[in-house]
PDB file of N, CA and C in Angstrom:
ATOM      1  N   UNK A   1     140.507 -61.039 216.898  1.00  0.00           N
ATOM      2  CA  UNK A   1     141.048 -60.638 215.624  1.00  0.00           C
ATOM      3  C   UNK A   1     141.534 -59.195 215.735  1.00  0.00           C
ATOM      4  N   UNK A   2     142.780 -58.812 215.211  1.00  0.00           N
ATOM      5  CA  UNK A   2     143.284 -57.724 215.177  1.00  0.00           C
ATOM      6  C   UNK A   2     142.513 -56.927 214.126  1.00  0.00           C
ATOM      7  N   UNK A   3     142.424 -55.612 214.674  1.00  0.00           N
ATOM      8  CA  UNK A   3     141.926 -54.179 213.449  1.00  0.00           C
ATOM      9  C   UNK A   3     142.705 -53.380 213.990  1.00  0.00           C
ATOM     10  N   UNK A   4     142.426 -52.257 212.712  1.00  0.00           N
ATOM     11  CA  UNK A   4     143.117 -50.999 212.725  1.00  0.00           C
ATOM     12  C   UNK A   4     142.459 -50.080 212.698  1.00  0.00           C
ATOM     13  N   UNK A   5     142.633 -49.007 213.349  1.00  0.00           N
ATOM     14  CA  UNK A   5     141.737 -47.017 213.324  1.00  0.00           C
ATOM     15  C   UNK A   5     143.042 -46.567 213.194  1.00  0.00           C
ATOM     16  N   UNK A   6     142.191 -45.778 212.219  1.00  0.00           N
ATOM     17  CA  UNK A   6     143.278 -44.199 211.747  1.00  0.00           C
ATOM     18  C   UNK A   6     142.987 -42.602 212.157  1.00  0.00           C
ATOM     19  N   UNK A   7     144.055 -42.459 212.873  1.00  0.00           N
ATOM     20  CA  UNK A   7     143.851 -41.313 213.034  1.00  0.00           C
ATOM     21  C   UNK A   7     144.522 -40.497 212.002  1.00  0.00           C
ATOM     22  N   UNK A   8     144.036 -39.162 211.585  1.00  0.00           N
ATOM     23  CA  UNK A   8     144.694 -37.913 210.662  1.00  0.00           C
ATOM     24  C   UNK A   8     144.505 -36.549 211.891  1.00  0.00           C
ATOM     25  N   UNK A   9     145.249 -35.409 211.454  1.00  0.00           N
ATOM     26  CA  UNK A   9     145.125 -34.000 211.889  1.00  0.00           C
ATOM     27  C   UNK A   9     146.573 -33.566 211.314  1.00  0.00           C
ATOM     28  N   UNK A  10     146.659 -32.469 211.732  1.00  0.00           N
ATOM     29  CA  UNK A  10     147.560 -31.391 211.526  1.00  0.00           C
ATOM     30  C   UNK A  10     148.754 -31.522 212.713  1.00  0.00           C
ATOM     31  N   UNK A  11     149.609 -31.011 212.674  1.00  0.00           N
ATOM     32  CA  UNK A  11     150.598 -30.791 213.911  1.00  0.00           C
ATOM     33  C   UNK A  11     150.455 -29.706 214.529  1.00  0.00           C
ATOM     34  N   UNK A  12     149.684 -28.890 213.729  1.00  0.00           N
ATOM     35  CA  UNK A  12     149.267 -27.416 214.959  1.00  0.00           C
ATOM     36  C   UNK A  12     148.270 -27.645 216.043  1.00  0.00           C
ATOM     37  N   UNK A  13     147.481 -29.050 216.043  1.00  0.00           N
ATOM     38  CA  UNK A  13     146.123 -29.511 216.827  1.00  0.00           C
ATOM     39  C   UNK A  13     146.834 -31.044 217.282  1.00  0.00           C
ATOM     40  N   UNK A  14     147.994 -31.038 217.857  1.00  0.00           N
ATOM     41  CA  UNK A  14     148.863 -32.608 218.341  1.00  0.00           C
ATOM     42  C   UNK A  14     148.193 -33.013 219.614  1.00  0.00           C
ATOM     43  N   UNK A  15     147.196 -31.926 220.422  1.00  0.00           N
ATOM     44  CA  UNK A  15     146.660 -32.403 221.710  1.00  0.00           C
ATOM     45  C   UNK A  15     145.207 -32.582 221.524  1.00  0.00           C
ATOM     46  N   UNK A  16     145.014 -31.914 220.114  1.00  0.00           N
ATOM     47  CA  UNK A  16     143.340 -32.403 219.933  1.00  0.00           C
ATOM     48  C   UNK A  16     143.399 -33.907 219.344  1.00  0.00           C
ATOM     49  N   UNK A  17     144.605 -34.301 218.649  1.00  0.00           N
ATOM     50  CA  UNK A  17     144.585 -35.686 218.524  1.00  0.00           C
ATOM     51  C   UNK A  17     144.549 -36.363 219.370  1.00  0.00           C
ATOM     52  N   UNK A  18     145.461 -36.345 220.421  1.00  0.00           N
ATOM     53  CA  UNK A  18     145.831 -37.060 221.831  1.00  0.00           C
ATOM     54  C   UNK A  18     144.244 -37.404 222.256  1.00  0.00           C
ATOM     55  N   UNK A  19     143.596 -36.197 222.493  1.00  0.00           N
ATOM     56  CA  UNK A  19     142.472 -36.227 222.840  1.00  0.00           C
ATOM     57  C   UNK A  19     141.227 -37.428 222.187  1.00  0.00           C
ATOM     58  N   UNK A  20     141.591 -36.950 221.289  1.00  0.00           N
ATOM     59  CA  UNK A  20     140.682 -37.976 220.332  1.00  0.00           C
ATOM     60  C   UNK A  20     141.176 -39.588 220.450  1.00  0.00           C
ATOM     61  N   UNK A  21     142.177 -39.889 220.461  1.00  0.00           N
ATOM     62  CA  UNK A  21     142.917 -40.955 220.327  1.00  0.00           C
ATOM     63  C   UNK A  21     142.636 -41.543 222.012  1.00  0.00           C
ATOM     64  N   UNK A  22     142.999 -40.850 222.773  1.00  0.00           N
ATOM     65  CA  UNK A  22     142.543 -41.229 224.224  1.00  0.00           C
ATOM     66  C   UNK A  22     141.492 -41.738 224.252  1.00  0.00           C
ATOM     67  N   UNK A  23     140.529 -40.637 223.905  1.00  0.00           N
ATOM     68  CA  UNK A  23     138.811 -40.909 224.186  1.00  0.00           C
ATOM     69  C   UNK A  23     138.443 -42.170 223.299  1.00  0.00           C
ATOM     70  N   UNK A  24     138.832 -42.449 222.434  1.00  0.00           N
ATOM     71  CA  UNK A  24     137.995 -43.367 221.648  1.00  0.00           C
ATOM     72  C   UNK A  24     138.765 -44.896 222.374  1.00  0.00           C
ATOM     73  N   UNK A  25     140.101 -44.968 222.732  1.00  0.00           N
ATOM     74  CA  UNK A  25     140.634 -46.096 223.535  1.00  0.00           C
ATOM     75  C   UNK A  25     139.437 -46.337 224.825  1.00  0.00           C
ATOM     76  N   UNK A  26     139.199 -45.125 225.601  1.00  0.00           N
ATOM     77  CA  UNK A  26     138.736 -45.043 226.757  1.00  0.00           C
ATOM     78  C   UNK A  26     137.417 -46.037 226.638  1.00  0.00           C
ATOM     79  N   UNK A  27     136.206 -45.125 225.054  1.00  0.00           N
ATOM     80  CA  UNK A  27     134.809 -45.175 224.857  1.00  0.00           C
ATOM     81  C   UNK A  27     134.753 -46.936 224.127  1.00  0.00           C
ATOM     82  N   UNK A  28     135.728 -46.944 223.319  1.00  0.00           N
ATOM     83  CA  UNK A  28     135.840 -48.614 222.537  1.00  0.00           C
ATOM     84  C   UNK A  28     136.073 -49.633 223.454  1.00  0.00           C
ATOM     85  N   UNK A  29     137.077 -49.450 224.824  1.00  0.00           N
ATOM     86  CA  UNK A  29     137.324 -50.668 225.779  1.00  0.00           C
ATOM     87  C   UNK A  29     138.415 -51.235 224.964  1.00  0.00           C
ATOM     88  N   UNK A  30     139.227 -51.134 223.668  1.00  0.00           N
ATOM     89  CA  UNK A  30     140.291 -51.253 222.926  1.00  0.00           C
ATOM     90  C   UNK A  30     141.044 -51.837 223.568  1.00  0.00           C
ATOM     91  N   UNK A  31     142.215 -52.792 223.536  1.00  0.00           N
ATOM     92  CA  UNK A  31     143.221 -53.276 224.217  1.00  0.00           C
ATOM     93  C   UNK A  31     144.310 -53.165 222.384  1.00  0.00           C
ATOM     94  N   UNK A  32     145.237 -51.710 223.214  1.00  0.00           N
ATOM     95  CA  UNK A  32     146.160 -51.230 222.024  1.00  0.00           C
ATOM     96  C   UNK A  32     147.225 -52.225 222.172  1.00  0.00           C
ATOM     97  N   UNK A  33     147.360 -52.957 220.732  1.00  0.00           N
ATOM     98  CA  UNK A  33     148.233 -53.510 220.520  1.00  0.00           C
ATOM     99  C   UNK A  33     149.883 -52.731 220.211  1.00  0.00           C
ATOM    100  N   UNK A  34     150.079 -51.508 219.046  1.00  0.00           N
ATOM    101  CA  UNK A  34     151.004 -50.734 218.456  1.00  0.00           C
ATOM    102  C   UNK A  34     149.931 -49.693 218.467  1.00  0.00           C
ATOM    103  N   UNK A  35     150.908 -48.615 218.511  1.00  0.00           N
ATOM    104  CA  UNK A  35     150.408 -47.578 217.300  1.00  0.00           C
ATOM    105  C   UNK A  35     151.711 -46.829 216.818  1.00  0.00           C
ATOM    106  N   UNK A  36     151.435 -46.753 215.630  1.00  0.00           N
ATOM    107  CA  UNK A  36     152.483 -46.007 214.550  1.00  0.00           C
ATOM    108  C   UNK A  36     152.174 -44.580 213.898  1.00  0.00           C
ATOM    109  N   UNK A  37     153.015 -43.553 213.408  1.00  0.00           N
ATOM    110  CA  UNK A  37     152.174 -42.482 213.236  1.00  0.00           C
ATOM    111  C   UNK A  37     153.424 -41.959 212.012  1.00  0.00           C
ATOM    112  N   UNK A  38     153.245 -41.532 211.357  1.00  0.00           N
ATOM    113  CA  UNK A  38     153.994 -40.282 210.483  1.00  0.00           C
ATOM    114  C   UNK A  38     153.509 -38.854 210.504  1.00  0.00           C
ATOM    115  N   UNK A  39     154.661 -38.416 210.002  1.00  0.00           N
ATOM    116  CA  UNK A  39     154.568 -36.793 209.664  1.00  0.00           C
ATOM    117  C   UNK A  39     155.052 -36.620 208.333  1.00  0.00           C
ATOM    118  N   UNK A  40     154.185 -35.258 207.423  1.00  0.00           N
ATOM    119  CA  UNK A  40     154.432 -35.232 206.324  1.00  0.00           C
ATOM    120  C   UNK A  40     154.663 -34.015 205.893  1.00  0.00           C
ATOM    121  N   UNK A  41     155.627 -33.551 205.860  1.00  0.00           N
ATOM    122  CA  UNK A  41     156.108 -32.408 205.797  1.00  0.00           C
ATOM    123  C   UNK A  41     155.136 -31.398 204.419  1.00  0.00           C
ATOM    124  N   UNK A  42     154.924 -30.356 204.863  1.00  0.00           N
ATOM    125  CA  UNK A  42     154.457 -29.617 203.803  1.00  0.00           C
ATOM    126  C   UNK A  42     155.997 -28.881 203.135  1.00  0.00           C
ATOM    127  N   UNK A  43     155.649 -27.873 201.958  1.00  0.00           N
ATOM    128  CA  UNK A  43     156.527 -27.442 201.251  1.00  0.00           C
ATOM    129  C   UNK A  43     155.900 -25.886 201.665  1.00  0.00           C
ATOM    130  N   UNK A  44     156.758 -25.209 201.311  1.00  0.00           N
ATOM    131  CA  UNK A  44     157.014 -23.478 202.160  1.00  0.00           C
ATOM    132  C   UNK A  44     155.903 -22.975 200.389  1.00  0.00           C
ATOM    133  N   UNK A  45     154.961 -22.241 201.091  1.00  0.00           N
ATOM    134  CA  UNK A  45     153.910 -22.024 200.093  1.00  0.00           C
ATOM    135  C   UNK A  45     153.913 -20.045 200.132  1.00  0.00           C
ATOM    136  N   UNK A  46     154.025 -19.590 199.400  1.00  0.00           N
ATOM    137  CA  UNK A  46     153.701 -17.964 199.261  1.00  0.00           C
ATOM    138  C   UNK A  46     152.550 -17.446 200.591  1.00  0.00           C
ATOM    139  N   UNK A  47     152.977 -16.743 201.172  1.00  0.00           N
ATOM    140  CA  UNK A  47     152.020 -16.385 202.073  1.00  0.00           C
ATOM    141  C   UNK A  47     151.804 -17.098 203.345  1.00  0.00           C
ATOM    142  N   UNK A  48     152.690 -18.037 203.646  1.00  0.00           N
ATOM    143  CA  UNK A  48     152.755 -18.665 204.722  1.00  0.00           C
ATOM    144  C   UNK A  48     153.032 -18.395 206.238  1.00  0.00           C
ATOM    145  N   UNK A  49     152.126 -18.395 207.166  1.00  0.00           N
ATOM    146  CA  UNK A  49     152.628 -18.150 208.478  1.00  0.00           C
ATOM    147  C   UNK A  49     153.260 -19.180 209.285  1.00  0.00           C
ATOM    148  N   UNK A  50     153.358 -18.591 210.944  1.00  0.00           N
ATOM    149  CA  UNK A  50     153.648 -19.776 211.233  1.00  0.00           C
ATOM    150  C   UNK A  50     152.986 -20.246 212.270  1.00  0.00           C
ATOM    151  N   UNK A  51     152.444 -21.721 212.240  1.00  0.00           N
ATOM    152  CA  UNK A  51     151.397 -22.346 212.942  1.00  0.00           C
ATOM    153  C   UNK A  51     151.568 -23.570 213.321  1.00  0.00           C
ATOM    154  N   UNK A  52     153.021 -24.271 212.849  1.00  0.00           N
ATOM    155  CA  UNK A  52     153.378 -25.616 213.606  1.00  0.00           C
ATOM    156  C   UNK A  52     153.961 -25.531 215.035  1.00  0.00           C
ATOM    157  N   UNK A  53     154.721 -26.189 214.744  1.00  0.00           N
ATOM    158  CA  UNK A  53     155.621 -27.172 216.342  1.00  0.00           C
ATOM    159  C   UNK A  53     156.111 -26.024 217.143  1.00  0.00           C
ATOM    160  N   UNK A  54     157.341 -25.615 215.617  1.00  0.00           N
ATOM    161  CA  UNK A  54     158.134 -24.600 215.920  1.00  0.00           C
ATOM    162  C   UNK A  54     157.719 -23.561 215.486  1.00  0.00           C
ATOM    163  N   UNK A  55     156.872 -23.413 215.214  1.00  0.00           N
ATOM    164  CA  UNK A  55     156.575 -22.077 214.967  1.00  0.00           C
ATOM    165  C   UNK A  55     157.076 -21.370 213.575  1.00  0.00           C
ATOM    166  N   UNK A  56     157.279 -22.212 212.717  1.00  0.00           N
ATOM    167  CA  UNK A  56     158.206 -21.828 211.387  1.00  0.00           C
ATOM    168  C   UNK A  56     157.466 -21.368 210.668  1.00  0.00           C
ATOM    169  N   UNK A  57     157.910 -20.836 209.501  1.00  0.00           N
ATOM    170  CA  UNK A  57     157.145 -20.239 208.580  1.00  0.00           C
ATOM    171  C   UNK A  57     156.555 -21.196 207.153  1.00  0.00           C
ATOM    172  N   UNK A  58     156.459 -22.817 207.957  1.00  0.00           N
ATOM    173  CA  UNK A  58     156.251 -23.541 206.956  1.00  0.00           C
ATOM    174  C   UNK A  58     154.419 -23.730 207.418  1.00  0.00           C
ATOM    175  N   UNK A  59     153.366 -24.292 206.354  1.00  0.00           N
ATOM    176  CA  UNK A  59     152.371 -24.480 207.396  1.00  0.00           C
ATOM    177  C   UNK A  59     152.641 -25.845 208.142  1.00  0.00           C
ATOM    178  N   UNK A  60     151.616 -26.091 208.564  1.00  0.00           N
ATOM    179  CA  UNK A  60     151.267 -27.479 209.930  1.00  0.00           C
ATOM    180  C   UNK A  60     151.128 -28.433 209.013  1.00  0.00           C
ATOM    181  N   UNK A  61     152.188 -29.372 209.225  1.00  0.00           N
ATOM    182  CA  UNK A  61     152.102 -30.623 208.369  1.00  0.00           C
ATOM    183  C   UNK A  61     151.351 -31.723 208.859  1.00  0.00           C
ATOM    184  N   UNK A  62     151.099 -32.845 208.140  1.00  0.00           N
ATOM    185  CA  UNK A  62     149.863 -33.322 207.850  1.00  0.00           C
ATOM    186  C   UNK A  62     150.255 -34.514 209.281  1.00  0.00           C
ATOM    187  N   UNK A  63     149.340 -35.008 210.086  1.00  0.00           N
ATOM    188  CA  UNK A  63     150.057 -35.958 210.909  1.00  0.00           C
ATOM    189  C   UNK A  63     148.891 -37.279 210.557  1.00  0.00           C
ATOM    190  N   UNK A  64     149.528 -38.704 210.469  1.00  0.00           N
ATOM    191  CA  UNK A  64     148.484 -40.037 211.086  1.00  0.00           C
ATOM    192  C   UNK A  64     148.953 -41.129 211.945  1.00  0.00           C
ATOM    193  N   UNK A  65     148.099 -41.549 212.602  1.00  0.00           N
ATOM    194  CA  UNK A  65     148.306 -42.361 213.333  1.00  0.00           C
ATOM    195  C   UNK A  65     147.721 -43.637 212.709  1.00  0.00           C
ATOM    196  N   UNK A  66     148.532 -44.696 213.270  1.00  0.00           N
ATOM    197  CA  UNK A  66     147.494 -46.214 212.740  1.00  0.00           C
ATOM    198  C   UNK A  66     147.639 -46.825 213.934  1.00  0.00           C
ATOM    199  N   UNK A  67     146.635 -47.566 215.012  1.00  0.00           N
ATOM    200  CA  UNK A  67     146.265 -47.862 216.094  1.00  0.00           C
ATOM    201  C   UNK A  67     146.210 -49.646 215.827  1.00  0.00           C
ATOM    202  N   UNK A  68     146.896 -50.307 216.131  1.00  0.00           N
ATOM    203  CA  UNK A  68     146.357 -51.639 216.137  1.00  0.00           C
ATOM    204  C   UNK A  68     145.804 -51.854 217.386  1.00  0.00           C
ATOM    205  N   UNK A  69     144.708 -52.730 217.083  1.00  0.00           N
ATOM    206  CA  UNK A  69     143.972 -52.983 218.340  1.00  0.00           C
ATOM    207  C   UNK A  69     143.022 -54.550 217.976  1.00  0.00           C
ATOM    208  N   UNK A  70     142.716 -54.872 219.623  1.00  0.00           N
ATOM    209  CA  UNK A  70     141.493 -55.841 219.386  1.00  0.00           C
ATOM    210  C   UNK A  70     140.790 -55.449 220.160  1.00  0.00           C
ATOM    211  N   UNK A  71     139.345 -55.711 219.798  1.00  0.00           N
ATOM    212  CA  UNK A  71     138.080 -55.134 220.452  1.00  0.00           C
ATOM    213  C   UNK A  71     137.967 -56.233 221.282  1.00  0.00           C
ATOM    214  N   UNK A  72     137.192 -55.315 222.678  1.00  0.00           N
ATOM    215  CA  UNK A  72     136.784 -56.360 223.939  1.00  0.00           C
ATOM    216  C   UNK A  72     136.158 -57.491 223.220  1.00  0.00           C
ATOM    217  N   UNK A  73     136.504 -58.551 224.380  1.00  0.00           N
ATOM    218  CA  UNK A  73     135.720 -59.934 224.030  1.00  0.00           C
ATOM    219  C   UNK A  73     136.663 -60.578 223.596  1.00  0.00           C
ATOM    220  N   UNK A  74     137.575 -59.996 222.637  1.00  0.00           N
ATOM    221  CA  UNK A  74     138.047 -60.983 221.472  1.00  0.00           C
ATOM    222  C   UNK A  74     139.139 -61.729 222.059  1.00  0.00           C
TER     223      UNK A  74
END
């Protein structure tokens, strides 16, 4: 039977996701069916630095992933 895990983070931390997203494929034994992901842009807020992709003066917009998968055995 197919399920789904979600991943969330920021776009300023795109390799601490990787990370996470790796490890839990690695630790679950997962056989990834898709995974799909969006980005959600923030809006330019008073006082804003810059801490995304590019380095803009917008903050780090919101990122998720959705992982289809089936767990070993199945």
């Amino acid at each position: 039977m197919r399920q789904v895990k979600l991943f969330k983070s920021l776009e300023s931390d795109v390799a601490g996701l990787e990370q996470e997203v790796n490890a839990w494929i690695r630790q679950s034994g997962a056989r990834v069916v898709s995974v799909t992901g969006n980005i959600a842009p923030q809006t330019i807020t008073s006082g804003s630095t810059a801490s995304g992709l590019g380095q803009s003066s917008f903050p780090p917009s919101d990122l998720v992933l959705v992982v289809l998968y089936e767990a070993p055995g199945e």
